[in-house]
N, C-alpha and C. Protein backbone atom coordinates (compact mmCIF):
# COMPACT_ATOMS: atom_id res chain seq x y z
N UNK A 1 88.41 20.61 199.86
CA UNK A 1 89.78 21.07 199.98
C UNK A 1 90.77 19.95 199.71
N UNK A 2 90.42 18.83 199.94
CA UNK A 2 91.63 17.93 199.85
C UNK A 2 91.33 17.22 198.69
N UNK A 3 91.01 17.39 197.58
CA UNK A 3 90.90 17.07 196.12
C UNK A 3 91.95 18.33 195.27
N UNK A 4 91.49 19.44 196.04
CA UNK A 4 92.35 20.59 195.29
C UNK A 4 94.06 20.61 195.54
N UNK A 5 94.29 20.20 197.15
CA UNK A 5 95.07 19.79 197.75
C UNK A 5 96.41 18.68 197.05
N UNK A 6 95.58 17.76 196.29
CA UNK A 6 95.93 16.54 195.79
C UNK A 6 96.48 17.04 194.63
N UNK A 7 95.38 17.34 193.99
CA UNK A 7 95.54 18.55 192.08
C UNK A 7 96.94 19.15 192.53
N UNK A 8 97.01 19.96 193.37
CA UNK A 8 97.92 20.72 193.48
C UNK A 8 99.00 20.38 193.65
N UNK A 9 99.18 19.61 194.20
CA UNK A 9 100.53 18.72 194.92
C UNK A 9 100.83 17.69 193.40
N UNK A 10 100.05 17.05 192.52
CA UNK A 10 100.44 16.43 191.81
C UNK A 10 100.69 17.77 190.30
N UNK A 11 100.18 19.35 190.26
CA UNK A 11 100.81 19.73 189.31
C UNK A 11 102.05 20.49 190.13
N UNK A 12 102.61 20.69 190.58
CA UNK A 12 103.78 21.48 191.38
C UNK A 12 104.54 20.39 191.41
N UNK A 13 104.65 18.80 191.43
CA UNK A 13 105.10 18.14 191.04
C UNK A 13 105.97 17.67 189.65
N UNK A 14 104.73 18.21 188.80
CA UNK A 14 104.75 17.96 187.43
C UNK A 14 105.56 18.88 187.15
N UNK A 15 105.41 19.94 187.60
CA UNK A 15 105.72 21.57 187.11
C UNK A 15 107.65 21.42 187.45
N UNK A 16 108.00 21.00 188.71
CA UNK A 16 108.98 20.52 189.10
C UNK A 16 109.99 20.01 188.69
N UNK A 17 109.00 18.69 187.88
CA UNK A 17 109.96 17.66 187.28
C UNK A 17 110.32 18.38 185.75
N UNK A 18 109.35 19.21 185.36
CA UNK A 18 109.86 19.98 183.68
C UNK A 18 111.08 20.61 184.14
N UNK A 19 111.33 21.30 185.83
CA UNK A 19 112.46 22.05 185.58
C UNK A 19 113.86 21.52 185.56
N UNK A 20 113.71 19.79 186.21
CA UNK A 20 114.37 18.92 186.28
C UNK A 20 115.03 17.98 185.52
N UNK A 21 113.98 17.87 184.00
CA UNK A 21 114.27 17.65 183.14
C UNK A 21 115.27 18.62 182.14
N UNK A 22 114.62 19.80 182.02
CA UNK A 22 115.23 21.00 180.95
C UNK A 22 116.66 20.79 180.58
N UNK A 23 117.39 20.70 182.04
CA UNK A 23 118.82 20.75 181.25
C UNK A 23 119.39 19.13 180.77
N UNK A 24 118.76 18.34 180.75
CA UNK A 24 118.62 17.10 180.25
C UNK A 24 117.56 16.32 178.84
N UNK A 25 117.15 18.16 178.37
CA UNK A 25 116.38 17.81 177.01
C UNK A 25 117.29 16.89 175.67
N UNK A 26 118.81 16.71 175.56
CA UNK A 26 119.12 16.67 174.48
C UNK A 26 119.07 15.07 174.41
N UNK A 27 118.77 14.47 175.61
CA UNK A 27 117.85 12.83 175.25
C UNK A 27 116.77 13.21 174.60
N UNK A 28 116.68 12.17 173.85
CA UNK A 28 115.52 11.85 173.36
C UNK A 28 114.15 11.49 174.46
N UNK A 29 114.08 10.56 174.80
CA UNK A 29 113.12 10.48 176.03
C UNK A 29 113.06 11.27 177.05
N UNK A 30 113.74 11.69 177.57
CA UNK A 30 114.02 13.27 178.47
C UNK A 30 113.29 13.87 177.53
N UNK A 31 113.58 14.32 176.33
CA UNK A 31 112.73 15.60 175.79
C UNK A 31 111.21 15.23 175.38
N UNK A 32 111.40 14.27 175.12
CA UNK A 32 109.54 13.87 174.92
C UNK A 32 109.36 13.78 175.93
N UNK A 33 109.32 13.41 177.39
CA UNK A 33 108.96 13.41 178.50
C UNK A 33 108.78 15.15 178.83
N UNK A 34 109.71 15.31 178.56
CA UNK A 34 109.21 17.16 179.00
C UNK A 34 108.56 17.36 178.17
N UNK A 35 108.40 17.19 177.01
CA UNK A 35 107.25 18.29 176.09
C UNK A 35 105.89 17.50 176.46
N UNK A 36 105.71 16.33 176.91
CA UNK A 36 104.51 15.95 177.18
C UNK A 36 103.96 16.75 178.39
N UNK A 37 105.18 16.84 179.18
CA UNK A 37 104.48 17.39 180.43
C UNK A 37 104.06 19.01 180.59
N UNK A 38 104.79 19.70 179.41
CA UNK A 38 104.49 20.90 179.39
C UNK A 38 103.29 21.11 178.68
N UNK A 39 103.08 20.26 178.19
CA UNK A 39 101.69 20.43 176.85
C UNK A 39 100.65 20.25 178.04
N UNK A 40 101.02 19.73 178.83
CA UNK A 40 100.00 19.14 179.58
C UNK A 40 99.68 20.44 180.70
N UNK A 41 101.01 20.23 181.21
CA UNK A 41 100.52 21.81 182.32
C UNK A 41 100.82 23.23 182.08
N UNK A 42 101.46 23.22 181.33
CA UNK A 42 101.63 24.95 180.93
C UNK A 42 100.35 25.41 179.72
N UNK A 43 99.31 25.45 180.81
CA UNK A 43 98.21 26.13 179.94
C UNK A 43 97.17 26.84 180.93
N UNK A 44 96.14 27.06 180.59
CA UNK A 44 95.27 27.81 181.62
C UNK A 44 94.54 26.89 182.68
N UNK A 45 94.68 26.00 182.48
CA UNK A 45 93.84 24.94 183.74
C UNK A 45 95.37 25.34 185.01
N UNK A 46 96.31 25.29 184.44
CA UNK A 46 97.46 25.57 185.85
C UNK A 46 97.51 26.82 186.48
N UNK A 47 97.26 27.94 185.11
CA UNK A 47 96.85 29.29 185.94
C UNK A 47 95.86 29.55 186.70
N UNK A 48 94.64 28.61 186.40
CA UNK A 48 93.67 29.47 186.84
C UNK A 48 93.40 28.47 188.00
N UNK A 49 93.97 27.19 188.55
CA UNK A 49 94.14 26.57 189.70
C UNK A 49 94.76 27.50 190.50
N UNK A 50 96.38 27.67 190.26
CA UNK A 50 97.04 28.24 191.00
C UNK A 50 96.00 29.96 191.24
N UNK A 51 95.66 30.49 190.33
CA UNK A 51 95.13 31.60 191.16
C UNK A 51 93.59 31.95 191.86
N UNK A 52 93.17 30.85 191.41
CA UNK A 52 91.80 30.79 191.79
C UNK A 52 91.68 30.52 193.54
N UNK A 53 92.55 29.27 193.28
CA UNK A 53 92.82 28.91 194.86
C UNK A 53 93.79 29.33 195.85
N UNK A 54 94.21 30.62 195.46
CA UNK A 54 95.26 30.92 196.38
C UNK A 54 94.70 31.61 197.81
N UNK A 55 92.87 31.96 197.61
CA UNK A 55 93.25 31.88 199.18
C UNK A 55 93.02 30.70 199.87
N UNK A 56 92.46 29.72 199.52
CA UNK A 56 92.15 28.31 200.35
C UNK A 56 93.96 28.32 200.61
N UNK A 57 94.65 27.83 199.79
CA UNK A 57 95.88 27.46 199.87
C UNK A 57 96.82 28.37 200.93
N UNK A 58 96.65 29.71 200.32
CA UNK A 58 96.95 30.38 201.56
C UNK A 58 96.63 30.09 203.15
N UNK A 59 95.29 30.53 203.48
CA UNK A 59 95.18 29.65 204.66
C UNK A 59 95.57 28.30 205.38
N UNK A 60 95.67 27.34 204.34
CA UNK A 60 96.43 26.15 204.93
C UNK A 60 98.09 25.90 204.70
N UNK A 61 98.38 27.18 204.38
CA UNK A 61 99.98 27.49 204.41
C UNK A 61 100.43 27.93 205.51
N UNK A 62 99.69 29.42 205.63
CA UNK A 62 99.59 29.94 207.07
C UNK A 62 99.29 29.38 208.44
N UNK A 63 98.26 28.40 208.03
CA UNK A 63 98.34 27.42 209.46
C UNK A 63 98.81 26.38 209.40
N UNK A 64 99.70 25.69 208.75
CA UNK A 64 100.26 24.82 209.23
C UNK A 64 101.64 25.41 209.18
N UNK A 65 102.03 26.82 209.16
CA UNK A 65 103.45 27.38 209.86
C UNK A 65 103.35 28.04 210.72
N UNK A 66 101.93 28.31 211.74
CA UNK A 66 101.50 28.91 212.61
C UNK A 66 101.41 27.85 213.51
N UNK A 67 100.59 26.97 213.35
CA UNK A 67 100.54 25.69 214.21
C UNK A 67 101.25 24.37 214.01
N UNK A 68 101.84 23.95 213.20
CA UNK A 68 102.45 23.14 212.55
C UNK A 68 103.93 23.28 212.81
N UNK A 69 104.80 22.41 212.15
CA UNK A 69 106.14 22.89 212.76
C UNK A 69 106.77 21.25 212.36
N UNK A 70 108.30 21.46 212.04
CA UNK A 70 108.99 20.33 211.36
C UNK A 70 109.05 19.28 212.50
N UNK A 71 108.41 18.48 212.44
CA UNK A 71 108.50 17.29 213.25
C UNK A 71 109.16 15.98 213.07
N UNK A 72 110.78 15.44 213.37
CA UNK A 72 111.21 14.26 212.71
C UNK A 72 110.53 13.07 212.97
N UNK A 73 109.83 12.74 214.21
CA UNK A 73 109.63 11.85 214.44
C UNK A 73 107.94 11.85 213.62
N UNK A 74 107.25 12.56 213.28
CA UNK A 74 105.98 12.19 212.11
C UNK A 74 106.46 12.56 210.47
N UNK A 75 106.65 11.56 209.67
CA UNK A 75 107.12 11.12 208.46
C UNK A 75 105.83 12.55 207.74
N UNK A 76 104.47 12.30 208.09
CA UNK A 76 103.78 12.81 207.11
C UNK A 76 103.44 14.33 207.65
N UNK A 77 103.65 14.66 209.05
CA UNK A 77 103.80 16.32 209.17
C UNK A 77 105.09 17.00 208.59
N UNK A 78 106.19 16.11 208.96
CA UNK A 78 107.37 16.74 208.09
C UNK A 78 106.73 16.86 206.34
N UNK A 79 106.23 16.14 206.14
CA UNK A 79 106.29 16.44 204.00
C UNK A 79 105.05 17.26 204.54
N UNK A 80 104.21 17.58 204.95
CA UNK A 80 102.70 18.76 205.14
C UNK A 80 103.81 19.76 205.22
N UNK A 81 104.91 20.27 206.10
CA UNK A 81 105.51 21.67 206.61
C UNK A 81 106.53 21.66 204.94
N UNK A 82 106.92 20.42 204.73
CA UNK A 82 107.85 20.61 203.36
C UNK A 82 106.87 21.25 202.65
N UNK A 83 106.06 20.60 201.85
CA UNK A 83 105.10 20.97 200.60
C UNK A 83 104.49 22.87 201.19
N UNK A 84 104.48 22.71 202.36
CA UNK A 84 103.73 23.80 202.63
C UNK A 84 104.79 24.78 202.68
N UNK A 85 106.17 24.80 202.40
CA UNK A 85 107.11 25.81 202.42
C UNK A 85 107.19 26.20 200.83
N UNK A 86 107.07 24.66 199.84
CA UNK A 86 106.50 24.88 198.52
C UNK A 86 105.74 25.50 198.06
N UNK A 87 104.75 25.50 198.86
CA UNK A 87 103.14 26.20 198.20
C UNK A 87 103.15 27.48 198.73
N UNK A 88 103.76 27.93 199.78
CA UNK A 88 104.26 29.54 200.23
C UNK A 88 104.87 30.36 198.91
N UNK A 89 106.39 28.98 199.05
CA UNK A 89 107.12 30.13 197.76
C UNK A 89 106.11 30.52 196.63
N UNK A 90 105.89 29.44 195.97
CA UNK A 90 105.10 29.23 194.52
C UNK A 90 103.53 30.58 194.69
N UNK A 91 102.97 30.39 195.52
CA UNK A 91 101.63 31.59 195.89
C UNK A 91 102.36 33.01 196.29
N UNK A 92 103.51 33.49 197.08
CA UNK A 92 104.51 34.00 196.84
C UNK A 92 104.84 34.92 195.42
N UNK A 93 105.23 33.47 194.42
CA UNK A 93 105.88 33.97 193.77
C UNK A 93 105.13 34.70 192.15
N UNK A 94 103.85 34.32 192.15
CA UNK A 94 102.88 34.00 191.23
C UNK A 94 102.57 35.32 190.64
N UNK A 95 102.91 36.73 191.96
CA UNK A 95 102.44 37.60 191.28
C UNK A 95 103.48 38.04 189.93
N UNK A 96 104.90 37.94 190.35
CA UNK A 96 106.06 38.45 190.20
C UNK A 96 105.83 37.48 188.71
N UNK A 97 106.01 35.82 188.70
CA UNK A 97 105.60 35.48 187.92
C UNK A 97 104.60 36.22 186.49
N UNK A 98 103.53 36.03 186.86
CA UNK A 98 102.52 36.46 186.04
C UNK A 98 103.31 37.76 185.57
N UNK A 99 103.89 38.91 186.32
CA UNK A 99 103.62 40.36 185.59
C UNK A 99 105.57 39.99 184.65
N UNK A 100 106.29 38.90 184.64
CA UNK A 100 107.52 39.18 184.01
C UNK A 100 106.60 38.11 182.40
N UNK A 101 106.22 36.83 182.67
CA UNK A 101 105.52 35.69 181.72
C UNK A 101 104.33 36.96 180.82
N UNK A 102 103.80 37.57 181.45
CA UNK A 102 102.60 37.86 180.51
C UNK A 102 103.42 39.55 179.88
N UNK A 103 104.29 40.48 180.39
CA UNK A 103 104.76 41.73 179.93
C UNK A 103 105.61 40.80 178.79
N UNK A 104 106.72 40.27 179.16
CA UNK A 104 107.17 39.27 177.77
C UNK A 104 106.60 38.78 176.59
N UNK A 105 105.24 37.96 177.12
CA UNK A 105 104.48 38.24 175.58
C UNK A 105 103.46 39.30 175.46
N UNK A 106 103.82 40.51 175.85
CA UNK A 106 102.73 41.34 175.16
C UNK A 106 102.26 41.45 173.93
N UNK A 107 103.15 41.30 173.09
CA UNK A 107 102.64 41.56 171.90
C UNK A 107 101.76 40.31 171.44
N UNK A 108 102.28 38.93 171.98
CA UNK A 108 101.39 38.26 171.39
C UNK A 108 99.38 38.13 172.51
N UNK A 109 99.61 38.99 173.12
CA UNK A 109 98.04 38.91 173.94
C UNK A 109 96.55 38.96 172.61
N UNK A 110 97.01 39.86 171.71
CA UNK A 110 95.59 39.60 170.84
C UNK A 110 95.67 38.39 170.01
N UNK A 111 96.91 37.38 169.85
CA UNK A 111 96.93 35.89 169.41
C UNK A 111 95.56 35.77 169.94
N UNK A 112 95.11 34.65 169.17
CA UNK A 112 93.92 33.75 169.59
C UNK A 112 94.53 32.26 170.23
N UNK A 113 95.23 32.20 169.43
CA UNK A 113 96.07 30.99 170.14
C UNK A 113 96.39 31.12 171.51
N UNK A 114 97.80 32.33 171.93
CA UNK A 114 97.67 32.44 172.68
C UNK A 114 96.82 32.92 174.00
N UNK A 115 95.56 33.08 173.23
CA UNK A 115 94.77 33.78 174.74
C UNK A 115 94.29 32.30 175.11
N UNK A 116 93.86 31.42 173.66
CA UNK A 116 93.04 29.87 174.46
C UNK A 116 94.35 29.37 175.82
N UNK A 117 95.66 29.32 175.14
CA UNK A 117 96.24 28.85 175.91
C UNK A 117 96.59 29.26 177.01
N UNK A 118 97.12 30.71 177.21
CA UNK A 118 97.55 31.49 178.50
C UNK A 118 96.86 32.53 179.04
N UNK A 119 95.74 32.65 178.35
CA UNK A 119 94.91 34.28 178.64
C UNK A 119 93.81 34.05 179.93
N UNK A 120 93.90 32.92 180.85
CA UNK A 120 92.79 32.81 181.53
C UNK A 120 93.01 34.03 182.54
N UNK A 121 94.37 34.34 183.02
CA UNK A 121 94.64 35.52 183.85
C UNK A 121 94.02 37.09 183.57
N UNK A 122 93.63 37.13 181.97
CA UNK A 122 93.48 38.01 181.62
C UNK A 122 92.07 38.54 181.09
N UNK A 123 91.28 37.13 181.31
CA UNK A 123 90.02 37.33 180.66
C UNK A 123 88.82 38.44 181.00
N UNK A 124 88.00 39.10 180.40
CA UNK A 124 87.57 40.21 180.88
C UNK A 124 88.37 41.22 180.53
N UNK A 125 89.55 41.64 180.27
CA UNK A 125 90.40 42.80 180.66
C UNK A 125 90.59 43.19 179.11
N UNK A 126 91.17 44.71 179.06
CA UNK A 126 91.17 44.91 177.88
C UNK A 126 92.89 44.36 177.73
N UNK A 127 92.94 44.19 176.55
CA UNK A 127 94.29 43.61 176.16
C UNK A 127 95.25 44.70 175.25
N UNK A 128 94.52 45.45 175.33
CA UNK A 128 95.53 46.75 174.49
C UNK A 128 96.34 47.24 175.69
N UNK A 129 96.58 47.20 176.86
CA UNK A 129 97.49 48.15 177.79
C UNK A 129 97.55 47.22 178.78
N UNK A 130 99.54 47.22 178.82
CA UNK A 130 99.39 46.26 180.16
C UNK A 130 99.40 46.72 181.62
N UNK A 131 98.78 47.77 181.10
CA UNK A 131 98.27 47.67 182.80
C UNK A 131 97.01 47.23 183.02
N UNK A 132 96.36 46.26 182.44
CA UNK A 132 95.18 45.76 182.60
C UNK A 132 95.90 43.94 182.92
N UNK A 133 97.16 43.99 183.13
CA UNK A 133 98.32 42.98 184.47
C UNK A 133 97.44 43.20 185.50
N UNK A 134 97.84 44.35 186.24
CA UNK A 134 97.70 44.58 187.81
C UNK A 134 96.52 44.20 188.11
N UNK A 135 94.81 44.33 187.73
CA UNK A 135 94.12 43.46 188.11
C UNK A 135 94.37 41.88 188.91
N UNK A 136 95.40 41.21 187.94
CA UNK A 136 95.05 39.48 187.99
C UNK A 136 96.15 39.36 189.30
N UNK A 137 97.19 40.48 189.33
CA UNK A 137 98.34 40.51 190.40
C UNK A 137 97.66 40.97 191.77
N UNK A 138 96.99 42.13 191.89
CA UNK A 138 96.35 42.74 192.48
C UNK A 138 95.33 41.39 193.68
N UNK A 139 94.51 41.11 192.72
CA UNK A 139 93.87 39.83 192.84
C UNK A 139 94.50 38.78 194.01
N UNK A 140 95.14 38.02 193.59
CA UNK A 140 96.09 37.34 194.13
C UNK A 140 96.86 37.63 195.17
N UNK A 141 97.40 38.96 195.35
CA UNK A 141 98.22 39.22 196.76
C UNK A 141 97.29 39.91 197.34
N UNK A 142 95.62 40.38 196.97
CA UNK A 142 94.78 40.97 198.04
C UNK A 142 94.42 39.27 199.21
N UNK A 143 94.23 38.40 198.16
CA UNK A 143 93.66 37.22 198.56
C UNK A 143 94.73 36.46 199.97
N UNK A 144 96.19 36.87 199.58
CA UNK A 144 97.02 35.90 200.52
C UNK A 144 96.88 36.92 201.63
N UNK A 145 97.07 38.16 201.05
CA UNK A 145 96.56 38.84 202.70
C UNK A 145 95.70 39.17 203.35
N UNK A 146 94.30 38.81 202.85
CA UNK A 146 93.36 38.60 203.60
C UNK A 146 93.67 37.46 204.26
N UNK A 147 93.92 36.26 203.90
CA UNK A 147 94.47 35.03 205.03
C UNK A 147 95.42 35.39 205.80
N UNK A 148 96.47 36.08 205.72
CA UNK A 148 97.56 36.27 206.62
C UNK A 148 97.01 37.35 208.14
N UNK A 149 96.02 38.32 207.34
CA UNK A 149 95.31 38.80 208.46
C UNK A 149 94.27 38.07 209.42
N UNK A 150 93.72 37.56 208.45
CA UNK A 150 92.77 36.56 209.16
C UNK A 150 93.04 35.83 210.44
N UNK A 151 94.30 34.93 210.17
CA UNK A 151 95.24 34.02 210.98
C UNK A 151 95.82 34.80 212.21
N UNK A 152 96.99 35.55 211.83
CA UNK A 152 97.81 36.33 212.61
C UNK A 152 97.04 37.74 213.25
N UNK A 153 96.26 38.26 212.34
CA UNK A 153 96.05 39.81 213.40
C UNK A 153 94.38 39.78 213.59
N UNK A 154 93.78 38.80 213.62
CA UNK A 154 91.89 38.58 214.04
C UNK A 154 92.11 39.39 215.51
N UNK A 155 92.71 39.33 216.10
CA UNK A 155 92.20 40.04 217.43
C UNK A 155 92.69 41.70 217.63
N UNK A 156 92.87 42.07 216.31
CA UNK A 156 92.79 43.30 216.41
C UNK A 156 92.03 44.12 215.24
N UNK A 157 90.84 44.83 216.13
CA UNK A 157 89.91 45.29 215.28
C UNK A 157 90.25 46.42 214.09
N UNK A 158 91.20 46.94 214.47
CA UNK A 158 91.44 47.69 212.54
C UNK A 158 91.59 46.79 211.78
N UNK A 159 92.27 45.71 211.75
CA UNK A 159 92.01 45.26 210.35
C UNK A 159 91.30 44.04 210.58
């Protein structure tokens, strides 16, 4: 967990600083600095982190805002409850993500190009109808709420 932990924290970083850069592309070094970094993370190694691991991540979101809590006087629980308000939104936001990023390029889904680069969400699925989306969405918010149940409602046997 704390290798994925690390990965993660250093691309949500990365991912960060592209949005930080953008309105500062018309430098020259600003813009090569962003296109390096997008070449680098906007491809399927970021999708299929972010969704592969969303329930580990989930769970250690959920508990450290269950048990955890902004503390001034510890430097490194305060950035654990920060990052972990990060990694809420972002796992959060991933489904909503994915179904506006991948309906936008529909047409290009039978690219070959684009499937090496963005199709890991989609692999397996047929690519003629997008409703073969809701799988990879589906996926992903079954996963955060199995952790959210897990955490919060274990002592009650329906779910």
């Amino acid at each position: 967990m704390g290798s994925i932990y690390v990965l993660t924290l250093l691309v949500i970083i990365g991912l960060i600083l592209i949005l930080i850069t953008l309105p500062c592309r018309r430098w020259s070094a600003v813009n090569s600095f962003n296109s390096w970094l997008y070449n680098k993370l906007a491809w399927n190694f970021v999708i299929r982190l972010i969704f592969e691991e969303s329930l580990e991540t989930s769970f250690s979101v959920i508990l450290m805002f269950k048990y955890g809590g902004f503390h001034r006087e510890a430097f490194g629980s305060s950035i654990d409850y920060v990052l972990s308000m990060v990694y809420a939104a972002s796992i959060l936001s991933i489904p909503f993500w994915m179904v506006w990023f991948y309906i936008k390029w529909f047409a290009e889904w039978q690219d070959e190009e684009f499937d090496e680069r963005y199709g890991s969400a989609l692999d397996g699925l047929k690519k003629g109808s997008k409703i073969s989306l809701f799988y990879p969405v589906f996926f992903v918010i079954r996963r955060v709420s199995f952790a959210f149940i897990m955490t919060f409602m274990h002592k009650y046997q329906i779910f």
